[in-house]
N, C-alpha and C. Protein backbone atom coordinates (compact mmCIF):
# COMPACT_ATOMS: atom_id res chain seq x y z
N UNK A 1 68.41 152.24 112.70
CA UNK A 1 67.22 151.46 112.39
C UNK A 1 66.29 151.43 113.60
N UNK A 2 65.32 152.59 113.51
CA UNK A 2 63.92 151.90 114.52
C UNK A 2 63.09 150.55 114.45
N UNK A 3 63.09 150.31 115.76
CA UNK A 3 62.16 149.22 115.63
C UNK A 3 61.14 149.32 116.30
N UNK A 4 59.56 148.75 116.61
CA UNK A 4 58.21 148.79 117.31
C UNK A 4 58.03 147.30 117.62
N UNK A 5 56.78 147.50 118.35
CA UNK A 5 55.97 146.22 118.58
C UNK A 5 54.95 146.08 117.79
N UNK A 6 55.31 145.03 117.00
CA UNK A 6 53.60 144.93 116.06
C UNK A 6 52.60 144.55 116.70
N UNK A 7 51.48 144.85 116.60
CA UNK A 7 50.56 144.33 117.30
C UNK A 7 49.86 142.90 117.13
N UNK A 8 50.52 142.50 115.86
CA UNK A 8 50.39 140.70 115.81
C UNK A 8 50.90 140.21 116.85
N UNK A 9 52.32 140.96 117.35
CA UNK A 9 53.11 139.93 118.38
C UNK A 9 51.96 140.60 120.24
N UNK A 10 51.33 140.82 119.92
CA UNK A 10 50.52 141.14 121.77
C UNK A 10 50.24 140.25 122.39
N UNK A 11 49.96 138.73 121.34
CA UNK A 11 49.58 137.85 121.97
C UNK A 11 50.84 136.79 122.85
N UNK A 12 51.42 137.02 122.79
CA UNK A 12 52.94 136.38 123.68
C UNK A 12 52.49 137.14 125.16
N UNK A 13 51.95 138.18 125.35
CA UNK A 13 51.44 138.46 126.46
C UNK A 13 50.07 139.04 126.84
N UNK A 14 48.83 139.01 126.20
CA UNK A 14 47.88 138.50 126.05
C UNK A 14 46.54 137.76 125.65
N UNK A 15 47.44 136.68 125.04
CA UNK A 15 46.09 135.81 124.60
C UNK A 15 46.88 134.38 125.49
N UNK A 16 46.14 134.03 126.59
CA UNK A 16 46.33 132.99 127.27
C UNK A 16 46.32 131.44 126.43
N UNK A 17 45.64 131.61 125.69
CA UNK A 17 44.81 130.78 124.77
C UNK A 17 46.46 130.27 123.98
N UNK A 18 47.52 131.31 123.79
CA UNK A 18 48.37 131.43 122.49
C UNK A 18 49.03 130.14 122.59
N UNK A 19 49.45 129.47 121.28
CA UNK A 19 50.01 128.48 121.20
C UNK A 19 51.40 128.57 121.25
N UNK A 20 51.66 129.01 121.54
CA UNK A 20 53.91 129.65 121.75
C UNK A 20 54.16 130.28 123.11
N UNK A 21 55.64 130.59 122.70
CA UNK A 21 55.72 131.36 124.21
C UNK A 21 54.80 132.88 124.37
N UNK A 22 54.76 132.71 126.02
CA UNK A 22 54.06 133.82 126.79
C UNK A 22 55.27 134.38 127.47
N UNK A 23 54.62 135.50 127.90
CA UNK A 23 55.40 136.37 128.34
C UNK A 23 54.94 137.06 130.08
N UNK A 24 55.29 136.50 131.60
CA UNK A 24 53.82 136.85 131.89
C UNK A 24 54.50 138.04 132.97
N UNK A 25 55.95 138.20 133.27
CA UNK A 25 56.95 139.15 133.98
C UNK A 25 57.04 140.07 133.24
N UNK A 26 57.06 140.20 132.27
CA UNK A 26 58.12 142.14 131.90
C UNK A 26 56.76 142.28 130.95
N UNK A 27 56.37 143.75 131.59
CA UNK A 27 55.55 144.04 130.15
C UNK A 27 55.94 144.46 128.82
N UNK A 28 55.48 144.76 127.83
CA UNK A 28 55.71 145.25 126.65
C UNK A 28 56.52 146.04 126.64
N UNK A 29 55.75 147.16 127.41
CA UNK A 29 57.33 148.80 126.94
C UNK A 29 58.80 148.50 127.77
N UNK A 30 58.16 147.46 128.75
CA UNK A 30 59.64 147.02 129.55
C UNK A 30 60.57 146.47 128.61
N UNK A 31 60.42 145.17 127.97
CA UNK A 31 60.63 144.72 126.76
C UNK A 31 60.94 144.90 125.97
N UNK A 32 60.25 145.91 124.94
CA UNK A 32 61.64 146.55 124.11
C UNK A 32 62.31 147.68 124.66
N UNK A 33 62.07 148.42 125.72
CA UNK A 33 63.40 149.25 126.24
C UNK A 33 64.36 147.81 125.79
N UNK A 34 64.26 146.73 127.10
CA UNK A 34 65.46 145.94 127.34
C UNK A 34 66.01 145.74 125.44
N UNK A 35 64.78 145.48 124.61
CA UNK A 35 65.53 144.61 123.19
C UNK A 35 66.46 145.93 122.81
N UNK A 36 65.84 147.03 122.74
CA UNK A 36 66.48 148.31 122.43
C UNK A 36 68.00 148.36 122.12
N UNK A 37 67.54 147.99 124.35
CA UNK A 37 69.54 148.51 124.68
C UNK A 37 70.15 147.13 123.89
N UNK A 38 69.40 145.95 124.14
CA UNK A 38 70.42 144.92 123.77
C UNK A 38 70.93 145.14 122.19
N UNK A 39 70.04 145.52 120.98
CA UNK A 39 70.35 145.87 119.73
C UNK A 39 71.31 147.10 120.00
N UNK A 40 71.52 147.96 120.32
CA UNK A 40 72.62 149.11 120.93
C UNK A 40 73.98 148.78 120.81
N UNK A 41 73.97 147.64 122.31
CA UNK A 41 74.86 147.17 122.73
C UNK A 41 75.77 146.55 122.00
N UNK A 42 75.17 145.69 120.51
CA UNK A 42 75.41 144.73 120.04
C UNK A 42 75.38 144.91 118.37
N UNK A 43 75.85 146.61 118.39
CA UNK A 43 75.96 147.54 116.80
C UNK A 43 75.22 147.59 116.26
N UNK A 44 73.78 147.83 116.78
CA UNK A 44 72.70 148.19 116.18
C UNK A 44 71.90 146.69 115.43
N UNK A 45 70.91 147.09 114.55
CA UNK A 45 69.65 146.15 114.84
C UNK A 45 70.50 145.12 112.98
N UNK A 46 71.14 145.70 112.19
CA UNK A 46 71.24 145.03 111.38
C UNK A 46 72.96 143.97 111.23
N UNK A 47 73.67 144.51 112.09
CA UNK A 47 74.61 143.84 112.80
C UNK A 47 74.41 142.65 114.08
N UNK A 48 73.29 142.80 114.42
CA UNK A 48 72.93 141.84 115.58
C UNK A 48 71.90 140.88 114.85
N UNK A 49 70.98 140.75 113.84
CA UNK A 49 70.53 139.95 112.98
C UNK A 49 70.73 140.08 112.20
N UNK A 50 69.78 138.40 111.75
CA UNK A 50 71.02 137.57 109.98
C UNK A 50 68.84 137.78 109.61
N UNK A 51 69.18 137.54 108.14
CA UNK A 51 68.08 137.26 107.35
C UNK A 51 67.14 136.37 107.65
N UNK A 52 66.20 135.91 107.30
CA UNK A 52 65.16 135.35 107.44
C UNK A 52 65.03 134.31 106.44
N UNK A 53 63.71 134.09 106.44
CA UNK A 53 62.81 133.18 105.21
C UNK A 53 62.84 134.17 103.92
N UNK A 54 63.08 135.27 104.03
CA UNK A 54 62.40 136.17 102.89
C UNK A 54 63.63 137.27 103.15
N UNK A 55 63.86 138.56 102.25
CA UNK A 55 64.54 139.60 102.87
C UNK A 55 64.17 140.50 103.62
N UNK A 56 62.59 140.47 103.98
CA UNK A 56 62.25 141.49 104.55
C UNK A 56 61.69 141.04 105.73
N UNK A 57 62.41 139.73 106.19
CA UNK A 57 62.17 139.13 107.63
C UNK A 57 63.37 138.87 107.93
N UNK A 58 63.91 139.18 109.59
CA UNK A 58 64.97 139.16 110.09
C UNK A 58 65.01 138.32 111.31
N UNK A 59 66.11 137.86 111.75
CA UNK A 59 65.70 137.57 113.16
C UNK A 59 66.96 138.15 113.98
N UNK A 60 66.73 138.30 115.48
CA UNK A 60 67.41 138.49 116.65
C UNK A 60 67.19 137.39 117.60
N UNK A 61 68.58 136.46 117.82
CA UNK A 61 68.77 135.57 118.88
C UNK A 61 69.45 135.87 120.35
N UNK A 62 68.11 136.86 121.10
CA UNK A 62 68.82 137.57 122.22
C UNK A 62 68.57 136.32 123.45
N UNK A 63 69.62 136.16 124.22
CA UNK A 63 69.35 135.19 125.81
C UNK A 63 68.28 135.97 126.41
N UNK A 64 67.33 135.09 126.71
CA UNK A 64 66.09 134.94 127.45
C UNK A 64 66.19 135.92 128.38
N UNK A 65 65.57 137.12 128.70
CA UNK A 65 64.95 137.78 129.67
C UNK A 65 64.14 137.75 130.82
N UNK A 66 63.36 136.72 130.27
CA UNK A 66 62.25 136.66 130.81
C UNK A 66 61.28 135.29 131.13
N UNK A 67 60.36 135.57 131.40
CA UNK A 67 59.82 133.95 132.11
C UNK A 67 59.39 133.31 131.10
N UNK A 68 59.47 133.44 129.60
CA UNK A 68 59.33 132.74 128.29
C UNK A 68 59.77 131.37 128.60
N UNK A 69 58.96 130.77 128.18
CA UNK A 69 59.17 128.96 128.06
C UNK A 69 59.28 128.67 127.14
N UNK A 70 60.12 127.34 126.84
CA UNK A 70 60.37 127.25 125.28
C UNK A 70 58.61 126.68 124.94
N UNK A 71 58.54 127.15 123.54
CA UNK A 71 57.00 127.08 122.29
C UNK A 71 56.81 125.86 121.90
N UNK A 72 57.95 124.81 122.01
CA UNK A 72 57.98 123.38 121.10
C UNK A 72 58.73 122.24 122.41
N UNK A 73 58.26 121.51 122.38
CA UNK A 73 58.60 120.06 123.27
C UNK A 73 59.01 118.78 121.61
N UNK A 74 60.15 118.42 122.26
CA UNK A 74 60.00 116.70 121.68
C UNK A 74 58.69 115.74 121.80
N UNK A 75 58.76 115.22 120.46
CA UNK A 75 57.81 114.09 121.46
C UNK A 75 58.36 113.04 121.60
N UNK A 76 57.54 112.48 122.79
CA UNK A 76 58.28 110.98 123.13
C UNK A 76 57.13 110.39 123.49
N UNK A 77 57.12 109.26 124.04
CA UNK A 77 55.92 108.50 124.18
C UNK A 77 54.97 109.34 125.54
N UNK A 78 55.84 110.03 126.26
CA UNK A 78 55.15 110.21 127.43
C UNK A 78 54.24 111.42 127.22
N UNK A 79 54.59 111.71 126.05
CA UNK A 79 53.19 113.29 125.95
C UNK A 79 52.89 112.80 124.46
N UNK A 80 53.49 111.72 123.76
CA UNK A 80 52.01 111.43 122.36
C UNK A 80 50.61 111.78 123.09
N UNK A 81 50.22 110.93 123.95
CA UNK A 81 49.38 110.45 124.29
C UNK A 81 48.19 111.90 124.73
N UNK A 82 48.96 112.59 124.92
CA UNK A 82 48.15 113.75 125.31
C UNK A 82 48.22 115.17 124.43
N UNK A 83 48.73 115.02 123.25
CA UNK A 83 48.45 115.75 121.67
C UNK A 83 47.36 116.29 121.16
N UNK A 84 46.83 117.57 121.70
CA UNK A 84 45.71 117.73 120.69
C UNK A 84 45.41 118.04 119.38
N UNK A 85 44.29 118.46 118.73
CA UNK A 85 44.31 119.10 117.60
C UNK A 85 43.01 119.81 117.02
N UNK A 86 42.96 120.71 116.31
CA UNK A 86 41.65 121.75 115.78
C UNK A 86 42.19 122.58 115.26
N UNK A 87 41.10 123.10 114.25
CA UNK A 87 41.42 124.01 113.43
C UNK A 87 41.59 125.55 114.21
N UNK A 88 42.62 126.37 114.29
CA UNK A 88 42.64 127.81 115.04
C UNK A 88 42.97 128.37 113.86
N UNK A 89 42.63 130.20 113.68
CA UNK A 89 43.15 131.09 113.49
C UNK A 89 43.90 131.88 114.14
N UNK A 90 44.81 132.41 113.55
CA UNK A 90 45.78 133.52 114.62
C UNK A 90 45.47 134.68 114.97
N UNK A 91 44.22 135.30 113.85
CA UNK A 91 43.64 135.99 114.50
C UNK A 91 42.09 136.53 113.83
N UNK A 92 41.01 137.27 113.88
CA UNK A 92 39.86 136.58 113.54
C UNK A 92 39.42 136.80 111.76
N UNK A 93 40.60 137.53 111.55
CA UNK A 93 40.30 137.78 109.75
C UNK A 93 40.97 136.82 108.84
N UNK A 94 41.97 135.79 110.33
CA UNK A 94 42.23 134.66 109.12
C UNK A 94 40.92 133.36 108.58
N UNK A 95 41.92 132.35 108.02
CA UNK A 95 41.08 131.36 108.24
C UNK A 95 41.84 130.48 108.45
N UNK A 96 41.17 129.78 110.05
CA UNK A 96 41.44 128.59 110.34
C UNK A 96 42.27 127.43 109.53
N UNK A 97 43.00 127.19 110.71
CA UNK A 97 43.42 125.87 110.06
C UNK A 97 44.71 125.00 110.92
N UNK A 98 44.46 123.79 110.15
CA UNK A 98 44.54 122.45 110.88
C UNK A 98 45.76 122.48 111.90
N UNK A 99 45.90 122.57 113.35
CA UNK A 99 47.12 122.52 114.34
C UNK A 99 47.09 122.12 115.76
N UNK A 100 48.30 121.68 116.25
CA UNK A 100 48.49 120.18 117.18
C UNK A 100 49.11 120.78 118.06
N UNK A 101 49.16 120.63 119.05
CA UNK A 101 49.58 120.96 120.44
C UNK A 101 49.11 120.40 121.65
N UNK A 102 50.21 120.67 122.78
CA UNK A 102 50.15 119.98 124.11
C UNK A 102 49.77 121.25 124.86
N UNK A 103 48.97 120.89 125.81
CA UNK A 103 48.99 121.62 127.13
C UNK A 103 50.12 121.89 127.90
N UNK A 104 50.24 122.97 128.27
CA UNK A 104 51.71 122.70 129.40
C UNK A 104 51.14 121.96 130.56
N UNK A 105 49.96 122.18 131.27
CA UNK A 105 49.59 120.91 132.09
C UNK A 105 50.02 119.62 132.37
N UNK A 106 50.10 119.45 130.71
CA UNK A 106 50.38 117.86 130.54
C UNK A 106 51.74 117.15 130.48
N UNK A 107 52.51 118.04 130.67
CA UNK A 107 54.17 117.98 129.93
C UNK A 107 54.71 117.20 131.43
N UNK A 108 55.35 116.08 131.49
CA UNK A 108 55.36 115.50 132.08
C UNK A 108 57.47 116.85 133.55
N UNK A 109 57.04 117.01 134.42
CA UNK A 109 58.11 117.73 134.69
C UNK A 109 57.60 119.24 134.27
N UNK A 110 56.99 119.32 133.69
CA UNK A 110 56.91 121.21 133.17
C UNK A 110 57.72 121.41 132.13
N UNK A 111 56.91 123.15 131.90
CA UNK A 111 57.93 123.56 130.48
C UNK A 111 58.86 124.26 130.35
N UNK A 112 60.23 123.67 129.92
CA UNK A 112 61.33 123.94 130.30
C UNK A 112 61.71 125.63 130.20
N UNK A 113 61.89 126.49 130.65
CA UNK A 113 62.53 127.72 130.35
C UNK A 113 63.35 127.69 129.19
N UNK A 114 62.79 128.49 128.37
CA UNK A 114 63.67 128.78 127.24
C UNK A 114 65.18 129.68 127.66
N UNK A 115 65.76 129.24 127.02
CA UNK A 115 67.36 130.00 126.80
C UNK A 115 67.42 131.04 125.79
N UNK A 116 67.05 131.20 124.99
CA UNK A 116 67.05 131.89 124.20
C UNK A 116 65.78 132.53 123.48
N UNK A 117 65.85 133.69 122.85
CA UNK A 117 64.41 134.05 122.36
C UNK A 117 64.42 134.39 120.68
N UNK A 118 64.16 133.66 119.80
CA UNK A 118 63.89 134.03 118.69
C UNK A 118 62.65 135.51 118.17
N UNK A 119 63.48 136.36 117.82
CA UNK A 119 62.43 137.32 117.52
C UNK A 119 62.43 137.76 116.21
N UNK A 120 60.98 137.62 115.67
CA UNK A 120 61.15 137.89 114.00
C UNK A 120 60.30 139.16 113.80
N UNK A 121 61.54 139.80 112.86
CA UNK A 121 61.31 141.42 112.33
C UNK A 121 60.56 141.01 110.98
N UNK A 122 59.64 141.78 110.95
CA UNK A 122 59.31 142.18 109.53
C UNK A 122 59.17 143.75 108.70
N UNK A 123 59.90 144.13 108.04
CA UNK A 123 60.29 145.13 107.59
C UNK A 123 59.16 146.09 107.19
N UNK A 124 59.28 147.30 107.47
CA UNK A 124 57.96 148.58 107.30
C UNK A 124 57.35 148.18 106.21
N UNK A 125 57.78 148.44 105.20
CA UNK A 125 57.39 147.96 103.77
C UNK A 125 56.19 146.24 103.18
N UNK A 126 57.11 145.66 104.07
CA UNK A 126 55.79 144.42 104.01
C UNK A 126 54.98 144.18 104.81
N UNK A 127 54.93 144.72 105.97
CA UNK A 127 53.84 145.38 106.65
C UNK A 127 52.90 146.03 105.95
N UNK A 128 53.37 147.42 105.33
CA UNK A 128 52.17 148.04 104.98
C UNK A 128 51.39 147.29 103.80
N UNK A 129 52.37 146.66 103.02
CA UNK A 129 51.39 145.23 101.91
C UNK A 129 50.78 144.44 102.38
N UNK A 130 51.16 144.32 103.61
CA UNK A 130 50.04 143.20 104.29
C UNK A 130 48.71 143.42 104.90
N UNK A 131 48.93 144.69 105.25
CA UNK A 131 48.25 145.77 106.47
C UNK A 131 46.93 146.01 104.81
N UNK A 132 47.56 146.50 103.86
CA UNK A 132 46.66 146.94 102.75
C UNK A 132 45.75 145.41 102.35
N UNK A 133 46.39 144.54 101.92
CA UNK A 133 45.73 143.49 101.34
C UNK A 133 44.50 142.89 102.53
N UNK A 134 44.97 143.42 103.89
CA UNK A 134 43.94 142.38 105.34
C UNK A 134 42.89 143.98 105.31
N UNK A 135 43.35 145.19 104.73
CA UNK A 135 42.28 146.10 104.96
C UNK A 135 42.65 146.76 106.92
N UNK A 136 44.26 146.62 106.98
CA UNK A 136 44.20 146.79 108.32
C UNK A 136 45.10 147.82 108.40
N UNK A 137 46.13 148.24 109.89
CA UNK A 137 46.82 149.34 109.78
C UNK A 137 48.20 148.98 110.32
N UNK A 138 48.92 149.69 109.89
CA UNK A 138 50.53 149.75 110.52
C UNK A 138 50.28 150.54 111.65
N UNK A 139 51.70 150.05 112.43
CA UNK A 139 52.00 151.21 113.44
C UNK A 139 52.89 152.58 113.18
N UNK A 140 51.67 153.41 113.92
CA UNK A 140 51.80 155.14 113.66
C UNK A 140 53.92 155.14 113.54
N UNK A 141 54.05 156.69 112.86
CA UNK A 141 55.27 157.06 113.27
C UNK A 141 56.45 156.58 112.63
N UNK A 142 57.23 156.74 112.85
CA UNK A 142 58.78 156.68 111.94
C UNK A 142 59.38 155.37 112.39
N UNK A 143 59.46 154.07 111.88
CA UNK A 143 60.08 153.33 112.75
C UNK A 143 60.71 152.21 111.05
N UNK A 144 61.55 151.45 111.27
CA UNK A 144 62.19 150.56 110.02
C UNK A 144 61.73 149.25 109.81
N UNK A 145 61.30 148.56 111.53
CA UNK A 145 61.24 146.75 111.48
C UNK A 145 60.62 146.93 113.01
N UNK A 146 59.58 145.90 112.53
CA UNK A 146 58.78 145.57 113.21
C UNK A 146 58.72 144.28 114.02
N UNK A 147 59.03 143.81 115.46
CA UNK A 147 58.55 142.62 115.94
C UNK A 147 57.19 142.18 115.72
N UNK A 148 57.36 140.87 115.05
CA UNK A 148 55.84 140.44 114.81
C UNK A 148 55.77 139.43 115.38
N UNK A 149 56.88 138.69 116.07
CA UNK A 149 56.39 137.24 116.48
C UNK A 149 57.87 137.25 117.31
N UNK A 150 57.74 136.07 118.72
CA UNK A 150 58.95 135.34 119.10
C UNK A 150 58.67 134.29 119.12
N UNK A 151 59.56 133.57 119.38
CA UNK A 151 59.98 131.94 120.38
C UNK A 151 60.68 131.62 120.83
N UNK A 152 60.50 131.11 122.32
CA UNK A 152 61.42 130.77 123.10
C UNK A 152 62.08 129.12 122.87
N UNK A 153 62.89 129.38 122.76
CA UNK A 153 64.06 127.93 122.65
C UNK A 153 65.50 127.47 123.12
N UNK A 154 65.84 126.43 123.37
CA UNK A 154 66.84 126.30 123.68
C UNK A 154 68.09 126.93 123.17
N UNK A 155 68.30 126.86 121.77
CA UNK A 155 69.43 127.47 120.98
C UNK A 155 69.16 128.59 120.28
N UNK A 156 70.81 129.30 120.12
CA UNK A 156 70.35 130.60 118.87
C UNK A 156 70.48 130.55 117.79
N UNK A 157 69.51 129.41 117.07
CA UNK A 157 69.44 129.69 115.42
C UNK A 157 68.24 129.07 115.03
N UNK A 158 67.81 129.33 113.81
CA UNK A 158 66.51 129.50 113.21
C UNK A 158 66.32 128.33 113.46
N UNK A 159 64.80 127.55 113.86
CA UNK A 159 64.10 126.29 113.55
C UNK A 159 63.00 126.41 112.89
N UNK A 160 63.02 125.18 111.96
CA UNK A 160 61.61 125.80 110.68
C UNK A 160 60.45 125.96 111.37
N UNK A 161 59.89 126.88 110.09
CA UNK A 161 58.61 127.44 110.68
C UNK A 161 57.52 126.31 110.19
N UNK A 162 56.36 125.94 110.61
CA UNK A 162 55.86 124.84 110.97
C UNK A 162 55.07 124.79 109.50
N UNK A 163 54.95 123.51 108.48
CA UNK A 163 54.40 123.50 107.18
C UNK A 163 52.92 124.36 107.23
N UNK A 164 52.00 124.37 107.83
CA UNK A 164 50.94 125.25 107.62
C UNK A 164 51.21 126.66 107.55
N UNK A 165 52.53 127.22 108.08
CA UNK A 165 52.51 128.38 108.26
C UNK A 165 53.26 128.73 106.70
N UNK A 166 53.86 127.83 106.24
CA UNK A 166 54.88 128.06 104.87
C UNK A 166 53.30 127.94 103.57
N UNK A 167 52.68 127.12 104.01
CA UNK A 167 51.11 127.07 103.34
C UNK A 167 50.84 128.66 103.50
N UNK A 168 50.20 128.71 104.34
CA UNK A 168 49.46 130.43 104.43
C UNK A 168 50.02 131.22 104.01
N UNK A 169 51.72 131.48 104.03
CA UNK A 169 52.41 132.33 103.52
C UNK A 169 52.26 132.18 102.10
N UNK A 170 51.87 131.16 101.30
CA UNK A 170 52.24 131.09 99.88
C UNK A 170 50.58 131.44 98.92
N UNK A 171 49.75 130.83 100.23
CA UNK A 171 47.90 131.61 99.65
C UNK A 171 48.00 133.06 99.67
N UNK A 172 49.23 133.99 100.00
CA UNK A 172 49.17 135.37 99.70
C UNK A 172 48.59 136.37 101.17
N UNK A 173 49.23 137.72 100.88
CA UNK A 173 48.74 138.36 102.08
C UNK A 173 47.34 138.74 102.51
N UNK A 174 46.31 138.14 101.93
CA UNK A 174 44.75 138.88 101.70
C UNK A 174 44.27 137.34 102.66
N UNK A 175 44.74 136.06 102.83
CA UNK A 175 44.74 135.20 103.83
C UNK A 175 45.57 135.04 105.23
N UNK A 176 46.23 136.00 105.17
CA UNK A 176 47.35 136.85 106.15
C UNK A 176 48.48 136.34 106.25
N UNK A 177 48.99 135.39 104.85
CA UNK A 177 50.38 135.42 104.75
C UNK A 177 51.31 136.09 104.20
N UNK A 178 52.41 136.39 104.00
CA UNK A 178 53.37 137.16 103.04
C UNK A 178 53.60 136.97 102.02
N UNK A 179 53.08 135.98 100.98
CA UNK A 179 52.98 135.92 99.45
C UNK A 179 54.22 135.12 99.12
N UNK A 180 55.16 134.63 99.96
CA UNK A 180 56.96 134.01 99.70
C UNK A 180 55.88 132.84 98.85
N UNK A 181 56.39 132.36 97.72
CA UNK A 181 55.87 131.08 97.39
C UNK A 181 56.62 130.26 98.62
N UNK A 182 55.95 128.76 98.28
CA UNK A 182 56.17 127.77 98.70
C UNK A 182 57.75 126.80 98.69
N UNK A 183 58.53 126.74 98.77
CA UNK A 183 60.21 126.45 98.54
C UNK A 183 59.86 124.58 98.81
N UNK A 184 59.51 123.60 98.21
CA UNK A 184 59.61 122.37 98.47
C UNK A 184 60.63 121.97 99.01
N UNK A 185 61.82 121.88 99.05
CA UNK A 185 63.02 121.46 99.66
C UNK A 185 63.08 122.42 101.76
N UNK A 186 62.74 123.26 101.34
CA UNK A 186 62.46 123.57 103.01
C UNK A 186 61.20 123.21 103.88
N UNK A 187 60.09 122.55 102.81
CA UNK A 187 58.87 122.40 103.56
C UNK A 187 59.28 120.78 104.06
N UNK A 188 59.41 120.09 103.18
CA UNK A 188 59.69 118.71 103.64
C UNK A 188 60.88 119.10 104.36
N UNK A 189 62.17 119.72 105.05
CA UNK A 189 62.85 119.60 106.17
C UNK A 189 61.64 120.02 107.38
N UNK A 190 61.11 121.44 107.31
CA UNK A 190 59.94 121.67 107.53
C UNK A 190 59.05 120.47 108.80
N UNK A 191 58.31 119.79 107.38
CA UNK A 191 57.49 118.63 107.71
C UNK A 191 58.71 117.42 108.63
N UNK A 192 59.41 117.13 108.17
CA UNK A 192 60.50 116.37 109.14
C UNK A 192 60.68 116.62 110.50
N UNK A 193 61.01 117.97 110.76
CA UNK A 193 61.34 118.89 112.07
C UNK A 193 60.17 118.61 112.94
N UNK A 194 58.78 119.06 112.44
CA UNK A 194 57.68 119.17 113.03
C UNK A 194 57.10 117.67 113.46
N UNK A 195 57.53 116.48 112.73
CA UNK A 195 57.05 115.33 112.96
C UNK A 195 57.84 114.51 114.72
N UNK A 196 58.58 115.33 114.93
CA UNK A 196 59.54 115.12 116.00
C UNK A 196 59.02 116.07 116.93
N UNK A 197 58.30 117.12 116.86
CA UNK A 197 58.18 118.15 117.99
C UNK A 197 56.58 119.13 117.67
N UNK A 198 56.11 119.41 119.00
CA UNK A 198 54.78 119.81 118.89
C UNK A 198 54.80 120.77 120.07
N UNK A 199 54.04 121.64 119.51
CA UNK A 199 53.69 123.22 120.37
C UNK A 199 53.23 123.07 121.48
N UNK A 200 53.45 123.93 122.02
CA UNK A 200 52.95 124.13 123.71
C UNK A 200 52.34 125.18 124.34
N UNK A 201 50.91 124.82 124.68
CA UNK A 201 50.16 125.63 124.92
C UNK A 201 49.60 126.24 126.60
């Protein structure tokens, strides 16, 4: 199983602006050499990750490499207070919408180094449905699963993905989500998770 860098995921190492982890030590091709060998090492790419939200999203819970900070803080009283919020897109053919985050500035102590790195594959195939419906392109060449996104966190297993993003996914890929309907029983754990913890920018 080949894998690439999608070019959704560039912004972990350059868009300063990004609301998750950055990446600001190993560049890109450094990076997946290292994910490479580690999928290798560890019987290849479908033995070393479990499934996703969908079947054609995967994840890999490899130990931290790199100067990645964890993406999400608790809140507690000492950073409510300094919570922002505005409408962003992820990138300029979406559309905006409503999301909350802290400065790392503000994080009282700094932001902790992540332990671990969540990295989510999305499979050739729903790529190119997505790539068709945004009017955009895959990456050239022979490859199976695609990195489209990480996060850095303390532990290795899935934490929900944040209710706006389970929203966008369900308005379909032509708003640049993946079309999964909406699952009510995971959005309200979802909405629960997120009411306890906020992004870091």
């Amino acid at each position: 199983m080949a894998v690439v860098l999608d070019p959704f995921a560039f912004r972990h190492w350059d868009d300063p602006q990004y609301h998750g982890a950055r990446i600001s030590d190993m560049n890109k091709d450094d990076f997946m050499l290292h994910l490479k060998d580690y999928i290798e090492k560890n019987g290849g790419f479908m033995n070393c990750s479990v499934e996703g939200y969908a079947p054609f999203c995967r994840h890999i819970f490899m130990p931290n490499c790199t100067s990645a900070q964890v993406d999400a803080i608790e809140i507690t009283e000492s950073v409510e207070k300094f919570i922002r919020t505005g409408y962003l897109a992820r990138r300029s053919d979406e559309l905006p919408v409503l999301c909350r985050w802290i400065k790392s500035s503000d994080i009282p102590g700094g932001v902790p180094k992540a332990a671990f790195l969540d990295l989510i594959f999305y499979s050739r195939e729903q790529l190119i449905l997505e790539a068709q419906a945004m009017k955009g392109e895959i990456v050239p060449g022979e490859w199976d699963w695609a990195l489209i996104s990480l996060k850095g966190q303390y532990s290795a297993h899935e934490t929900p993905m944040q209710p706006i993003t389970m929203m966008r996914n369900a308005l379909g890929a032509e708003y640049g989500g993946s079309s999964v309907p909406l699952n009510h029983s995971k959005y309200i754990d979802s909405a629960n998770h997120w009411n306890k913890y906020v992004s870091v920018e």
